[in-house]
Protein backbone atom coordinates (compact mmCIF):
# COMPACT_ATOMS: atom_id res chain seq x y z
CA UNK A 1 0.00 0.00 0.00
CA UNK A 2 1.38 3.46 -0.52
CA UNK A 3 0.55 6.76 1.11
CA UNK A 4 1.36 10.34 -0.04
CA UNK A 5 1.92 13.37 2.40
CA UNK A 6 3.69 16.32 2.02
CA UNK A 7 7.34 16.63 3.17
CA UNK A 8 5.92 18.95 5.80
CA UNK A 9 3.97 16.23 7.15
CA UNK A 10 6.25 13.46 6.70
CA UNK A 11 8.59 15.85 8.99
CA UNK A 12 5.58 15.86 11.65
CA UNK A 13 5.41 12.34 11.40
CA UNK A 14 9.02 10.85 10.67
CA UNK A 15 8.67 7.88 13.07
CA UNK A 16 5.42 7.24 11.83
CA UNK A 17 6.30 7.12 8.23
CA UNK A 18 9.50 4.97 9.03
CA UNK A 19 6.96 2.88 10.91
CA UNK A 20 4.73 2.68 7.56
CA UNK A 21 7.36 1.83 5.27
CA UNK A 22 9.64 -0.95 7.05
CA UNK A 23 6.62 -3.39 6.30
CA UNK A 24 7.45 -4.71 2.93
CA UNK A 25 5.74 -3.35 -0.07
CA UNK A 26 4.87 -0.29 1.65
CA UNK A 27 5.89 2.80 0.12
CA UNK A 28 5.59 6.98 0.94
CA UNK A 29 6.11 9.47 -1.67
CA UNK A 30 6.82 12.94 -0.40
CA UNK A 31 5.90 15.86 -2.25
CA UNK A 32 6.88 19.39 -2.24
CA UNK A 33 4.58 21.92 -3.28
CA UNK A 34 2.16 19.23 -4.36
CA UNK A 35 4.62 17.75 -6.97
CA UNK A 36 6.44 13.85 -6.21
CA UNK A 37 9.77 14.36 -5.05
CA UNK A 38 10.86 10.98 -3.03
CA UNK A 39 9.64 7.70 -2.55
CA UNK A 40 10.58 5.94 0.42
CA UNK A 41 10.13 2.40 1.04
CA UNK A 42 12.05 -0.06 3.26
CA UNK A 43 15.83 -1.09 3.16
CA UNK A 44 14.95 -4.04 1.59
CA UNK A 45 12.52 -3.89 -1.02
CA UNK A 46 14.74 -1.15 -2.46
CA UNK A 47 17.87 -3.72 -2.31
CA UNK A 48 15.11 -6.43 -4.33
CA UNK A 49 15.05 -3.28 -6.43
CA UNK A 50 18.20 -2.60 -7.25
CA UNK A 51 19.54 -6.46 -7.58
CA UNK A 52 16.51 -6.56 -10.10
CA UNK A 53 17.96 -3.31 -11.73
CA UNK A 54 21.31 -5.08 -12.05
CA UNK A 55 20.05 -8.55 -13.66
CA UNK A 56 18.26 -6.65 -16.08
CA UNK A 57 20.89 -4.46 -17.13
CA UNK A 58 23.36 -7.79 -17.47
CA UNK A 59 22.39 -8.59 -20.74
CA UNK A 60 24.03 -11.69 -21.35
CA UNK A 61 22.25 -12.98 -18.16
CA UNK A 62 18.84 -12.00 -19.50
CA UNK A 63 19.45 -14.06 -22.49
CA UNK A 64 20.18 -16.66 -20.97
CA UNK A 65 17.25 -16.30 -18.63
CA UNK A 66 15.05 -15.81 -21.75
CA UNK A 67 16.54 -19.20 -23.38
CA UNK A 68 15.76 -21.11 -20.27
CA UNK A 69 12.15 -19.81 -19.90
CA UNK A 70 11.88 -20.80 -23.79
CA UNK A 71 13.31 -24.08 -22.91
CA UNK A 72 10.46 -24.85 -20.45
CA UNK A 73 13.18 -27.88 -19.23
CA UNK A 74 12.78 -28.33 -15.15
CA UNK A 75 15.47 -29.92 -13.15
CA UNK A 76 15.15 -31.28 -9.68
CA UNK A 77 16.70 -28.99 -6.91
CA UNK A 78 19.11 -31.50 -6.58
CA UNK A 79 20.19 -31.35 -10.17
CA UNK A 80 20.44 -27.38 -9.53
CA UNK A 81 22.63 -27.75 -6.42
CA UNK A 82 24.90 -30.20 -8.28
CA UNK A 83 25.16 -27.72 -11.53
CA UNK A 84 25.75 -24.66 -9.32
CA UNK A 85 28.25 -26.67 -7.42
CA UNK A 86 26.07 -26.02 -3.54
């Protein structure tokens, strides 16, 4: 769920807001003057975010992910372990 407030508010309510947006998912965009400014959202959804940000922008990676979702071939856990040497 995400909330807006003004930075004013936000201010106000700081603990609150950190409160609000530990919870996963949960987001706060602050806005100045009525205009978005910031989002804030907890440590780690934006660390999801930003490891998502980095798969995508390894493109070799997302071919291979592509390939494999094309492939539609499952292996056991235990033949993933094995493969990724775990």
């Amino acid at each position: 769920m995400k909330k807006i407030m003004s930075a004013t508010q936000a201010r106000q309510q700081f603990f609150k807001v950190i409160q609000h947006v530990e919870k996963p998912g949960m987001t706060v965009t602050l806005t100045v003057n009525g205009n978005a400014k910031v989002v804030m959202m907890a440590y780690e959804d934006y660390e999801g975010w930003m490891e998502t940000l980095e798969i995508m922008q390894d493109k070799p990676l997302m071919k291979d992910i592509a390939k494999a979702l094309k492939s539609k071939k499952l292996i056991t856990w235990e033949e993933a372990k094995k493969n990724l040497d775990l």
